[in-house]
C-alpha atoms as a PDB file:
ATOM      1  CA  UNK A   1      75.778  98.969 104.783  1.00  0.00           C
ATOM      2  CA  UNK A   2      74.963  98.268 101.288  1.00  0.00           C
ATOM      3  CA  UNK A   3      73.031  94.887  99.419  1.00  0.00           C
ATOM      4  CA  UNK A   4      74.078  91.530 100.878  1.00  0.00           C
ATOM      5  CA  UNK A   5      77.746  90.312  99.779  1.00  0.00           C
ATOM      6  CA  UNK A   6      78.944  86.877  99.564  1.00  0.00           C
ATOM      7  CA  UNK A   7      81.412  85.221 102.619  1.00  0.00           C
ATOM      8  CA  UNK A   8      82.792  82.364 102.780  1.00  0.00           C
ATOM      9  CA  UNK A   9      85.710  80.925 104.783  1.00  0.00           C
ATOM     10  CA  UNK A  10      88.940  79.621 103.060  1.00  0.00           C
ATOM     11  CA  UNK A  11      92.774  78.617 103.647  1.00  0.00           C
ATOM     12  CA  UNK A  12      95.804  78.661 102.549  1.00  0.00           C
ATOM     13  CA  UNK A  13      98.806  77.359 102.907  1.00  0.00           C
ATOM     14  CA  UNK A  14     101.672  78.305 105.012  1.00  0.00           C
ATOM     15  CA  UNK A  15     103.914  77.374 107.136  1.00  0.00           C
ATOM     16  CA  UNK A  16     102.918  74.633 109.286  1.00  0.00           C
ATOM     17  CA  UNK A  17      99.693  74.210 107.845  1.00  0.00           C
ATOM     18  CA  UNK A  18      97.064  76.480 106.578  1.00  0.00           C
ATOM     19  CA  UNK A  19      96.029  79.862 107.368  1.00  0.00           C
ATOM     20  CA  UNK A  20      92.407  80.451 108.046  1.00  0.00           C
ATOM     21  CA  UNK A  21      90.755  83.719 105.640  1.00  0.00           C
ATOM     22  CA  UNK A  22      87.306  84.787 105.557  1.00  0.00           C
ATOM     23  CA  UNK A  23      86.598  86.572 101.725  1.00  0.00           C
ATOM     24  CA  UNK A  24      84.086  88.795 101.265  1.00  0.00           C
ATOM     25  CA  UNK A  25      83.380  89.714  97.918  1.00  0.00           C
ATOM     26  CA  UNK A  26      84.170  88.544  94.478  1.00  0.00           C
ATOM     27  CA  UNK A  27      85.363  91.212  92.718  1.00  0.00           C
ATOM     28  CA  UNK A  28      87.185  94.301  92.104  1.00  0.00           C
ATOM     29  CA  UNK A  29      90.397  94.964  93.763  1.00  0.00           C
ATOM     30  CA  UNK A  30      91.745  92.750  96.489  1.00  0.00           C
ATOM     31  CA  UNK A  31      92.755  93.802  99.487  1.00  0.00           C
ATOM     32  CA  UNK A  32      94.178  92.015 102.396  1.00  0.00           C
ATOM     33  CA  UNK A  33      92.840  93.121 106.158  1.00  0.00           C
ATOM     34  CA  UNK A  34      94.317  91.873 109.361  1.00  0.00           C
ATOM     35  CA  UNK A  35      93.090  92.162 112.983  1.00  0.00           C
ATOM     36  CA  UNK A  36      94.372  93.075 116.051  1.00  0.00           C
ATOM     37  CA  UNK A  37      96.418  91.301 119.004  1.00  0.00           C
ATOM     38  CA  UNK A  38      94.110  89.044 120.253  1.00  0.00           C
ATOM     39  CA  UNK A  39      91.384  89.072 117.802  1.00  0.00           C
ATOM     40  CA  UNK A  40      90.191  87.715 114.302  1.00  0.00           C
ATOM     41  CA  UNK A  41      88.881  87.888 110.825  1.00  0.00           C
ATOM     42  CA  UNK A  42      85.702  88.920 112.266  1.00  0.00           C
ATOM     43  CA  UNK A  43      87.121  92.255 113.480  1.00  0.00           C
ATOM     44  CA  UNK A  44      86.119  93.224 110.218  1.00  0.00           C
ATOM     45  CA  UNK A  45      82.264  91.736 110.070  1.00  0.00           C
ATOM     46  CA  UNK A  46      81.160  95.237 109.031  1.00  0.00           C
ATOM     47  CA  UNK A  47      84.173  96.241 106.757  1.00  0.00           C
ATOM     48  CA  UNK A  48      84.129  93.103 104.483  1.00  0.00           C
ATOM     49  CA  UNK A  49      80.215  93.275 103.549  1.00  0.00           C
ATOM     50  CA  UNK A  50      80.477  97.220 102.617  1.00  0.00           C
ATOM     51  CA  UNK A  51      83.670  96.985 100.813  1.00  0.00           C
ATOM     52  CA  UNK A  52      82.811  93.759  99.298  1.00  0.00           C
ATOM     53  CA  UNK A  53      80.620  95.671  97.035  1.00  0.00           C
ATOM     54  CA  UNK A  54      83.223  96.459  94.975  1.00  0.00           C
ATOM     55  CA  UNK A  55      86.556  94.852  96.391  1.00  0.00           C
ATOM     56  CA  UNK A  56      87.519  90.901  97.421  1.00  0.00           C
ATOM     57  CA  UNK A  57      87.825  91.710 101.134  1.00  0.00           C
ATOM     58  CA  UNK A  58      90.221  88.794 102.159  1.00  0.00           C
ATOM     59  CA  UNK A  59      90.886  88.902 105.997  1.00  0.00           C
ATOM     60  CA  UNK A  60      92.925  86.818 107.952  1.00  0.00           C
ATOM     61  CA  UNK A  61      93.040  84.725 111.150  1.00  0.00           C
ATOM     62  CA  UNK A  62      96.712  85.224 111.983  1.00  0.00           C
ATOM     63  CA  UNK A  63      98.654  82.495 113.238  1.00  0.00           C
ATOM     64  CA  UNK A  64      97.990  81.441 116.684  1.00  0.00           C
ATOM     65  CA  UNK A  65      94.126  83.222 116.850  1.00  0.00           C
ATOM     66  CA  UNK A  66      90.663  82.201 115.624  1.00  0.00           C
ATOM     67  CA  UNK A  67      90.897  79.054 112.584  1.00  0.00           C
ATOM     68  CA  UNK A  68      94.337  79.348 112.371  1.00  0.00           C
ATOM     69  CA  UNK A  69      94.837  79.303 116.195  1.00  0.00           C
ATOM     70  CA  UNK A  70      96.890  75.486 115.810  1.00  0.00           C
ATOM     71  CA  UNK A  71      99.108  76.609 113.149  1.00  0.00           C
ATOM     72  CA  UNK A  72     102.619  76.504 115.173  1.00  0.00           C
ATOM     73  CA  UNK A  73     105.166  79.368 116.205  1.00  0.00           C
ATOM     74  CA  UNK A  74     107.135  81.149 116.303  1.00  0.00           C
ATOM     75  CA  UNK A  75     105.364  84.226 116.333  1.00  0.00           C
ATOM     76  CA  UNK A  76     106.379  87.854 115.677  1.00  0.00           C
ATOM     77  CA  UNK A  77     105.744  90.819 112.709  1.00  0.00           C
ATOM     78  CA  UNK A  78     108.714  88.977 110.544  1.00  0.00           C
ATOM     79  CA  UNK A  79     106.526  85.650 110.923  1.00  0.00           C
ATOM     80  CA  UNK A  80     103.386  87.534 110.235  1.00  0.00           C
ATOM     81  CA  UNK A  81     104.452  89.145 107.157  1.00  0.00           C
ATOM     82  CA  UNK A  82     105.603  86.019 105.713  1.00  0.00           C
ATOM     83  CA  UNK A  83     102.076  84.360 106.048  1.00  0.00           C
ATOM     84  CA  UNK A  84     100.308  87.661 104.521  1.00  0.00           C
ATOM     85  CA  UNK A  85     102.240  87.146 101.664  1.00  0.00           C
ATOM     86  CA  UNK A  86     100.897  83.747 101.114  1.00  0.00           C
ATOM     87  CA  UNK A  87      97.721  85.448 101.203  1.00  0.00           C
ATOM     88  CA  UNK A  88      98.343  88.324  98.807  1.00  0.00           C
ATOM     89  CA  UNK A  89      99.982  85.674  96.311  1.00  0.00           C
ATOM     90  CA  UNK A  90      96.840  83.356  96.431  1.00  0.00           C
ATOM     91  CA  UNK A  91      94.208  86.159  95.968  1.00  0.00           C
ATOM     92  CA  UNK A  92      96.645  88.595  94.105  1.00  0.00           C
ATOM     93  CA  UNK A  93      98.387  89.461  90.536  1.00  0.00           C
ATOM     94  CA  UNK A  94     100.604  92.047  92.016  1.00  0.00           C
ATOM     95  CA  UNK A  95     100.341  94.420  94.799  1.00  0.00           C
ATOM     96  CA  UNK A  96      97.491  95.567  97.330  1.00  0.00           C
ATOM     97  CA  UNK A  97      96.241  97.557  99.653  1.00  0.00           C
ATOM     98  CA  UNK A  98      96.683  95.990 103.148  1.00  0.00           C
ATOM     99  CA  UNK A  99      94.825  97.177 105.683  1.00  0.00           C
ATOM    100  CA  UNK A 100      95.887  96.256 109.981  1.00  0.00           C
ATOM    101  CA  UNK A 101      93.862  97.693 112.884  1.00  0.00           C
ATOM    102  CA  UNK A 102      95.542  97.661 115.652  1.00  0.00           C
ATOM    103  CA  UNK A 103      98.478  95.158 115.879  1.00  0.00           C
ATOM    104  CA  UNK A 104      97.309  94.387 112.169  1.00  0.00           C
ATOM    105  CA  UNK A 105      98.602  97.761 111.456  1.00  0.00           C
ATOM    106  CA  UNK A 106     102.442  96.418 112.597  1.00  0.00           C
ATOM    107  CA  UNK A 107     101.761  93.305 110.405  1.00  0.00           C
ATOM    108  CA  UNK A 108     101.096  95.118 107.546  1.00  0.00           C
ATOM    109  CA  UNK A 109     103.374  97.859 107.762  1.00  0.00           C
ATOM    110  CA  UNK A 110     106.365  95.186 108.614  1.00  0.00           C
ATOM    111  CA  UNK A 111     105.022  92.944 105.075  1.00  0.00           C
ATOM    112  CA  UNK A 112     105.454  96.246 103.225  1.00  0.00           C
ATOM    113  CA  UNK A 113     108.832  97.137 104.591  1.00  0.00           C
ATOM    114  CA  UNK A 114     109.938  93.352 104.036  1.00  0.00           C
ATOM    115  CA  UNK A 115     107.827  92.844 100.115  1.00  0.00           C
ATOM    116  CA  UNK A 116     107.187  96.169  99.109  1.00  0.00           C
ATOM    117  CA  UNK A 117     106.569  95.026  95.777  1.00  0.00           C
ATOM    118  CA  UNK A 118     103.195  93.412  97.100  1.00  0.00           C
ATOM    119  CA  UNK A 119     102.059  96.508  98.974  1.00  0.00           C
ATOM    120  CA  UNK A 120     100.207  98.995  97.295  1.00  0.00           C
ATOM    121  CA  UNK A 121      98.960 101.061  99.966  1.00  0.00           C
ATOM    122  CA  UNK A 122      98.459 101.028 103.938  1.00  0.00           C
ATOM    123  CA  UNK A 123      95.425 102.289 105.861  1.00  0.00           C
ATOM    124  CA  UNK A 124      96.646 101.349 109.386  1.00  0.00           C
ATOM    125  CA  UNK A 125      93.618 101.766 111.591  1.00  0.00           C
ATOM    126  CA  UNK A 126      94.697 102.910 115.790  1.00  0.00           C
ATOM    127  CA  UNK A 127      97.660 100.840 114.888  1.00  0.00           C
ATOM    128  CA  UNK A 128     101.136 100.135 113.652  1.00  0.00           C
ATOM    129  CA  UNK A 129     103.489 102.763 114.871  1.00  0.00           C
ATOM    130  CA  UNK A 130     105.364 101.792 118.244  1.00  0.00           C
ATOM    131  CA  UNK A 131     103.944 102.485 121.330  1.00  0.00           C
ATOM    132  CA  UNK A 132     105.024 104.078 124.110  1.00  0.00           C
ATOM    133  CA  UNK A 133     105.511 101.950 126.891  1.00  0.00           C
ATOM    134  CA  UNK A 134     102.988 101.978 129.754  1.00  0.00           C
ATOM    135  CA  UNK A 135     104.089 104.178 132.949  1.00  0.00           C
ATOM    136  CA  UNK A 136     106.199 102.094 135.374  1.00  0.00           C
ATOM    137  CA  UNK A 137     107.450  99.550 133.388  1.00  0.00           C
ATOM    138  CA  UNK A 138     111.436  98.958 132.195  1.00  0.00           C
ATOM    139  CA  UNK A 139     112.163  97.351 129.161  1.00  0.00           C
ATOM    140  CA  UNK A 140     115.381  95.859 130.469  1.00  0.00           C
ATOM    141  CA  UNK A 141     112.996  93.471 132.337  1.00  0.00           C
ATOM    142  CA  UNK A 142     113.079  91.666 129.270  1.00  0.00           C
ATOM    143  CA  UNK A 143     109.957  89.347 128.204  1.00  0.00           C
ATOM    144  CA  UNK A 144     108.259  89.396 131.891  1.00  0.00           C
ATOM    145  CA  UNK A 145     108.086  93.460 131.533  1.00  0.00           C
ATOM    146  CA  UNK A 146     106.855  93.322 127.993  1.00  0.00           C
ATOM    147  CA  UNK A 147     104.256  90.402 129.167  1.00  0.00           C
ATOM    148  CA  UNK A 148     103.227  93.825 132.093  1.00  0.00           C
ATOM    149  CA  UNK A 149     103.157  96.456 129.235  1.00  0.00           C
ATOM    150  CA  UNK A 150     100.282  93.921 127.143  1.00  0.00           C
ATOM    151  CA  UNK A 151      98.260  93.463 130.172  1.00  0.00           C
ATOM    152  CA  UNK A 152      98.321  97.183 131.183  1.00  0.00           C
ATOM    153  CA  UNK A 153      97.616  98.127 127.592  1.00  0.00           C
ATOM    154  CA  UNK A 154      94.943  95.766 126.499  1.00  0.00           C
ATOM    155  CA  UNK A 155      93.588  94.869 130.288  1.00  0.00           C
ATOM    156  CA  UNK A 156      90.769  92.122 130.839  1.00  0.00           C
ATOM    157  CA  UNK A 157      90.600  91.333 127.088  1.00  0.00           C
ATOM    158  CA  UNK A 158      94.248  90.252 127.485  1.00  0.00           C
ATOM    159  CA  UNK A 159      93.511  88.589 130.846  1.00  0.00           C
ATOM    160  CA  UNK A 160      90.633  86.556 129.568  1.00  0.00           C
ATOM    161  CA  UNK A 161      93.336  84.460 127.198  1.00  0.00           C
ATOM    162  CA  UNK A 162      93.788  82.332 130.444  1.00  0.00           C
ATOM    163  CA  UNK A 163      90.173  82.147 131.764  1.00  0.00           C
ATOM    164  CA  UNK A 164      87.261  79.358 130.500  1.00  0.00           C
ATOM    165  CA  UNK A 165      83.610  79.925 130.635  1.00  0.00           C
ATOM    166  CA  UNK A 166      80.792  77.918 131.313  1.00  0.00           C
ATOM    167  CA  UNK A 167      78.859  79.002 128.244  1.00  0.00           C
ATOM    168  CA  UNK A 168      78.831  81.990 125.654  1.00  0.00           C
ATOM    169  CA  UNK A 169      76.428  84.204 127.701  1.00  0.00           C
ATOM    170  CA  UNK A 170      79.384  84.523 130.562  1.00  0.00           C
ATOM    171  CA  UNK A 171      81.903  84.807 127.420  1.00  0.00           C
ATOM    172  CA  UNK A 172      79.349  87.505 126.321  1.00  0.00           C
ATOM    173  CA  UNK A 173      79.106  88.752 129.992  1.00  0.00           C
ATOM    174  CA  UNK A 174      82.948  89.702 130.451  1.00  0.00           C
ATOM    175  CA  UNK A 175      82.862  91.633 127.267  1.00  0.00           C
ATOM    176  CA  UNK A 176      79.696  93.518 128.102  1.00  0.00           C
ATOM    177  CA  UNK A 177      81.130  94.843 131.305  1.00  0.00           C
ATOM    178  CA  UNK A 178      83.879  96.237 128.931  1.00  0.00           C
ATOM    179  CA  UNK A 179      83.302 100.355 128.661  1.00  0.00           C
ATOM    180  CA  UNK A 180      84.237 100.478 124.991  1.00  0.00           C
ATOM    181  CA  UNK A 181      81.144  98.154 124.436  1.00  0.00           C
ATOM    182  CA  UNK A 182      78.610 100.709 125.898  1.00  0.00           C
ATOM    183  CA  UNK A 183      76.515 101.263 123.871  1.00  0.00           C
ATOM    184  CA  UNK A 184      76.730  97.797 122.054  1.00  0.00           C
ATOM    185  CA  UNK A 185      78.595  98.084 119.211  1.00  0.00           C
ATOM    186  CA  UNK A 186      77.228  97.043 115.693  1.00  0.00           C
ATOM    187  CA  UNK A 187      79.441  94.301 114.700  1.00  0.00           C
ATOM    188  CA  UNK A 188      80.073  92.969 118.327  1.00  0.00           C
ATOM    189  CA  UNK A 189      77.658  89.534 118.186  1.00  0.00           C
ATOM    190  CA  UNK A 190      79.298  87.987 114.914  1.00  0.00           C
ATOM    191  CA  UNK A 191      82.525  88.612 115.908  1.00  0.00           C
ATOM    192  CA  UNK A 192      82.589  87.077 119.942  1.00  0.00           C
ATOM    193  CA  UNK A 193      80.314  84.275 118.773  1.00  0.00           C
ATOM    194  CA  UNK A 194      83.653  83.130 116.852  1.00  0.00           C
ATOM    195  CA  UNK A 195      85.882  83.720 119.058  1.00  0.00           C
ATOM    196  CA  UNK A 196      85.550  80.734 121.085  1.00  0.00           C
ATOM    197  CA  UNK A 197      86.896  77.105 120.964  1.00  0.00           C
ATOM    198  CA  UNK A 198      86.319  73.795 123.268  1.00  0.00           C
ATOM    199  CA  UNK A 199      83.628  72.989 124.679  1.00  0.00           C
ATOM    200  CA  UNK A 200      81.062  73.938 127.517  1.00  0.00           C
ATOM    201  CA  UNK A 201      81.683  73.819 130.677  1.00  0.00           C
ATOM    202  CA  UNK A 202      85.791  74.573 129.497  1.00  0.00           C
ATOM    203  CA  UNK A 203      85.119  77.251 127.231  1.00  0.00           C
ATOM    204  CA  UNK A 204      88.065  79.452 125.808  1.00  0.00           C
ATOM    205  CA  UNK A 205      88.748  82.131 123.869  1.00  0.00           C
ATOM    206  CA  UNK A 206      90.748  81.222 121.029  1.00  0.00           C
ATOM    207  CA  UNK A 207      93.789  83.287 120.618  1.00  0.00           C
ATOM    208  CA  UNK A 208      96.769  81.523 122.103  1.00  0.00           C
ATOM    209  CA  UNK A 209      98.237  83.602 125.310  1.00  0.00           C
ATOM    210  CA  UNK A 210     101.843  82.285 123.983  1.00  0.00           C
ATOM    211  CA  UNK A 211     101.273  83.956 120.534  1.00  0.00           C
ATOM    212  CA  UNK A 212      99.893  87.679 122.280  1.00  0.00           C
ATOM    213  CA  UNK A 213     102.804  87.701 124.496  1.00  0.00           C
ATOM    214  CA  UNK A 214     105.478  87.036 121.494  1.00  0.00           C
ATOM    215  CA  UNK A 215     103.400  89.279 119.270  1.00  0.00           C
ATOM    216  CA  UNK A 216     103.186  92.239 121.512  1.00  0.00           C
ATOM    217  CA  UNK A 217     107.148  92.773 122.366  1.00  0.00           C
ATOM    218  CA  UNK A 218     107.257  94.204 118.870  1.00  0.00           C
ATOM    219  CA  UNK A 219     104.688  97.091 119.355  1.00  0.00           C
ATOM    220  CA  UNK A 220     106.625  99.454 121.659  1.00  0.00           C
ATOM    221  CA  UNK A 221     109.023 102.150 121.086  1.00  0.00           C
ATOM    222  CA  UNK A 222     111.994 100.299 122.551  1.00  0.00           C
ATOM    223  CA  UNK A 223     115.302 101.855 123.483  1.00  0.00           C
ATOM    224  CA  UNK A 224     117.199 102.169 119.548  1.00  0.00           C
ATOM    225  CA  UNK A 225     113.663 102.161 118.117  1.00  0.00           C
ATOM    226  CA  UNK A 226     113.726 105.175 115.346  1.00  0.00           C
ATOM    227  CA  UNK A 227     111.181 106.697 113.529  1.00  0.00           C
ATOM    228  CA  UNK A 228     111.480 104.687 109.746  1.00  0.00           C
ATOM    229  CA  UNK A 229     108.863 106.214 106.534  1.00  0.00           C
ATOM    230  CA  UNK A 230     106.595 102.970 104.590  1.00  0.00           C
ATOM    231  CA  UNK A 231     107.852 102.368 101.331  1.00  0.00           C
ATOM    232  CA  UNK A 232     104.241 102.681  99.995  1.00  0.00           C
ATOM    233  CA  UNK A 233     101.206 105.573 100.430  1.00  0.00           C
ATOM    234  CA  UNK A 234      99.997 105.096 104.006  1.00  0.00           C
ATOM    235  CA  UNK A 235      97.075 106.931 105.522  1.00  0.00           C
ATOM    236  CA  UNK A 236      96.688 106.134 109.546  1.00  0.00           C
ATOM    237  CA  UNK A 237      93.384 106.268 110.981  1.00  0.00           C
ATOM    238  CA  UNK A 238      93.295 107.352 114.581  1.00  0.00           C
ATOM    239  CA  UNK A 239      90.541 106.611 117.485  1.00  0.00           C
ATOM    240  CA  UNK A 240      90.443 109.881 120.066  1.00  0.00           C
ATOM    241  CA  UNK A 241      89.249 107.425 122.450  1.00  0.00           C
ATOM    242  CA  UNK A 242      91.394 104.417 123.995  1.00  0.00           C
ATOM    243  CA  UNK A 243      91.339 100.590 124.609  1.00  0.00           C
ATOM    244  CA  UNK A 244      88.657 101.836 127.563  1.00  0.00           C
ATOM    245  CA  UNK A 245      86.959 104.110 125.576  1.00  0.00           C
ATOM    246  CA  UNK A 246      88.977 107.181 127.606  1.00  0.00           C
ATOM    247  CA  UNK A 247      89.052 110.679 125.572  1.00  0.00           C
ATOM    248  CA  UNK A 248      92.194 111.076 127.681  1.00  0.00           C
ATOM    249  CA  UNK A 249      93.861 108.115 126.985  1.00  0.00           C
ATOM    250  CA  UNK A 250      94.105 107.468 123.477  1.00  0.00           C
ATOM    251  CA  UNK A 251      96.359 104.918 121.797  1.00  0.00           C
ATOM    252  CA  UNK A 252      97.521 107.282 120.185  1.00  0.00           C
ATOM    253  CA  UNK A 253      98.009 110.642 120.850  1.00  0.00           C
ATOM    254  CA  UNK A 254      97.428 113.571 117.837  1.00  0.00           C
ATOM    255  CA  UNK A 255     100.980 113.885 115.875  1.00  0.00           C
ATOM    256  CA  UNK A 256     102.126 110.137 117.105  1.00  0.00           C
ATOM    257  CA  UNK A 257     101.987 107.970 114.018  1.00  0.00           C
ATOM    258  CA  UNK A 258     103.252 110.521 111.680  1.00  0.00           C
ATOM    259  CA  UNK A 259     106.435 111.456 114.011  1.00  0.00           C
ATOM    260  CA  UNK A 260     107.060 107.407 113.796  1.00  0.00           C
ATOM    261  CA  UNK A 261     105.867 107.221 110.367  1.00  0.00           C
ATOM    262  CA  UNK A 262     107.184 110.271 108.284  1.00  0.00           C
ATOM    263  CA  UNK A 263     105.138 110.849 105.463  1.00  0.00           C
ATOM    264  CA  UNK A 264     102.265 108.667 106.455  1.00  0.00           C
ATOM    265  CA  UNK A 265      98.952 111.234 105.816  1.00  0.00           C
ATOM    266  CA  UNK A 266      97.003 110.915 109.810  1.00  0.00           C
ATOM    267  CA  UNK A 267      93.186 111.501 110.256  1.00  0.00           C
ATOM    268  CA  UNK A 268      91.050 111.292 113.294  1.00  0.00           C
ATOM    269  CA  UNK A 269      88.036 109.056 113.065  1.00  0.00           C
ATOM    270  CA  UNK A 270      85.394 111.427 115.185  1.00  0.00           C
ATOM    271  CA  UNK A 271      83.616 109.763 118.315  1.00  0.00           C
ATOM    272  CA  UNK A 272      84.908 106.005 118.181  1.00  0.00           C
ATOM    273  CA  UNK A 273      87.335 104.429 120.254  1.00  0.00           C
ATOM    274  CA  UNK A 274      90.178 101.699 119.490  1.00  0.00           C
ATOM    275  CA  UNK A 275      87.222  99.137 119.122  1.00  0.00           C
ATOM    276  CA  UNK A 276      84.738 100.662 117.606  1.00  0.00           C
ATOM    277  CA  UNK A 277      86.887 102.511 114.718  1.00  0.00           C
ATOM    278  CA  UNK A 278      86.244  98.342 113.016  1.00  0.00           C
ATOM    279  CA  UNK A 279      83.443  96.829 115.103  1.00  0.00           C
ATOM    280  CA  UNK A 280      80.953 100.272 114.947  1.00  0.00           C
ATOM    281  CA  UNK A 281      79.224 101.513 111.965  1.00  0.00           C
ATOM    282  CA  UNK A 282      80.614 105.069 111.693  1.00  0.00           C
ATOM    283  CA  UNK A 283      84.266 103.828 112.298  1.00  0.00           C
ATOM    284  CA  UNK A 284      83.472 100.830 109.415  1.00  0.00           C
ATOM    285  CA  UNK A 285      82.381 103.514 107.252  1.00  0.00           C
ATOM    286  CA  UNK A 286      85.191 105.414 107.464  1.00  0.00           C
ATOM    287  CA  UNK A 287      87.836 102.744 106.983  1.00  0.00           C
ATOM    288  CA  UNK A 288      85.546 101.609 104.266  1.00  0.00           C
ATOM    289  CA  UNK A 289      86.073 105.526 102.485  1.00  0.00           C
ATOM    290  CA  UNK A 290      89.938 105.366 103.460  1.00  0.00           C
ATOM    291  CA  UNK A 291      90.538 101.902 101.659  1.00  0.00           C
ATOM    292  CA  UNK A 292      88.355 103.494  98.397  1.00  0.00           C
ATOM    293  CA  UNK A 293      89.647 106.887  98.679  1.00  0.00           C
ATOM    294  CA  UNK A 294      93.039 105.019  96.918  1.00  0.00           C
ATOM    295  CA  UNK A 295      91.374 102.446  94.777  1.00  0.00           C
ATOM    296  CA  UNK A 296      91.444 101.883  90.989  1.00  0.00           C
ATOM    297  CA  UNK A 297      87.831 101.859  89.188  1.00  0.00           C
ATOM    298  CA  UNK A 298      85.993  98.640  89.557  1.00  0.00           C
ATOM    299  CA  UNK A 299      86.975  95.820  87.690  1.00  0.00           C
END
């Protein structure tokens, strides 16, 4: 996807400590990308190089996953949003387009509700507009029924947050048996080869369970939850096919984000699914045409 493009790995500071960022690029318009529930920078291996082109691609390891797994709690959108402004402010003038797939897409959307002077524009990629909660489950359960609606949304790769491995190739394994990985997808080797920490035979993936099961009680439509409009341009980017690469059970149904976003401008992505709208090469493309579809010229 385009000539090679520099990456490197950087920080900055926040609260607790620093904030892990991988940058690709080094010019052009900055914008700011951030990953999903229990993932990491590398969510966007193929995104950064092909926008990096012509942007500075500057995607985060939130707090409690990947580098910045050790950076303390609490967790939660408001905490998020606080440490994407960091970022914005160290790679930034003034405002940018922020990009979130999946959970990223609350994290952003929640920065440019709280700083909307640093938000330019949202793509929100399968993500960011509350969730309907999973058949069966009551949200008066409190925490233990939210902790039920994560695992029934997000299954094994949830699960897996309490598991070791021997070595990468049964890290490697798990995922494979995974239906959303069939065929393999493009950008799936970089980004499991950093997603573990420790050492063999006590492997672990790195995302903190505590910090998924605080971040995902704020991605469902709870009772009181209303639809609310972005203060900036938004353009969603929906996968018809789900967390198990089901055609009939997306994330999100058609119609979804905009009823819970009014105003935001939703597109389908054709033939990916919620993983493979970042880690395969026709779902990188298109976020890729999304993020430029709104850019200013080049610097």
């Amino acid at each position: 996807m385009g000539d090679l493009v520099a990456y490197r790995m950087d920080v900055v500071p926040v609260r607790g400590g620093e904030l892990r960022v991988g940058v690709w690029g080094e010019r052009g318009p900055v914008v700011v990308a951030v990953h999903g529930i229990t993932s990491s920078h590398l969510a966007w291996t193929l995104i950064g190089p092909e926008l990096g082109r012509d942007h500075r691609v500057v995607a985060v390891d939130l707090r409690g996953r990947g580098g910045s797994r050790d950076l303390p709690g609490p967790y939660g959108m408001a905490e998020h949003a606080t440490d994407i402004v960091a970022v914005v402010r160290a790679y930034a003038d003034g405002p940018v387009t922020l990009v979130g797939h999946s959970m990223g897409g609350f994290v952003v959307a929640e920065t440019a509700r709280r700083f909307p002077e640093l938000a330019e524009r949202l793509i929100l990629v399968d993500g960011g507009a509350p969730l309907p909660l999973p058949p069966g489950i009551d949200a008066s359960g409190g925490p233990a029924a939210l902790e039920e609606a994560i695992a029934t949304t997000v299954g094994a790769v949830f699960a897996r947050l309490n598991m070791t491995f021997a070595d990468r190739d049964e890290y490697l394994a798990l995922w494979r048996q995974h239906p959303s990985f069939d065929p393999w997808p493009a950008g799936a080797d970089a980004y499991l080869a950093y997603d573990l920490v420790d050492e063999e035979p006590q492997l672990r993936a790195a995302c903190r369970m505590q910090a998924a099961v605080r971040d995902g009680q704020d991605l469902y439509a709870l009772p009181g939850t209303t639809p609310a409009p972005l203060p900036c341009p938004a353009v969603f980017l929906r996968a018809p096919r789900g967390m198990f690469d089901d055609p009939d059970a997306p994330l999100y149904t058609p119609g979804r984000a905009s009823e819970w976003l009014p105003g935001v401008a939703e597109t389908d992505v054709p033939d990916v699914n919620h993983y493979t709208i970042t880690l395969g090469r026709e779902g990188a493309a298109a976020v890729a045409a999304a993020v430029r579809a709104g850019a200013p010229h080049p610097l």
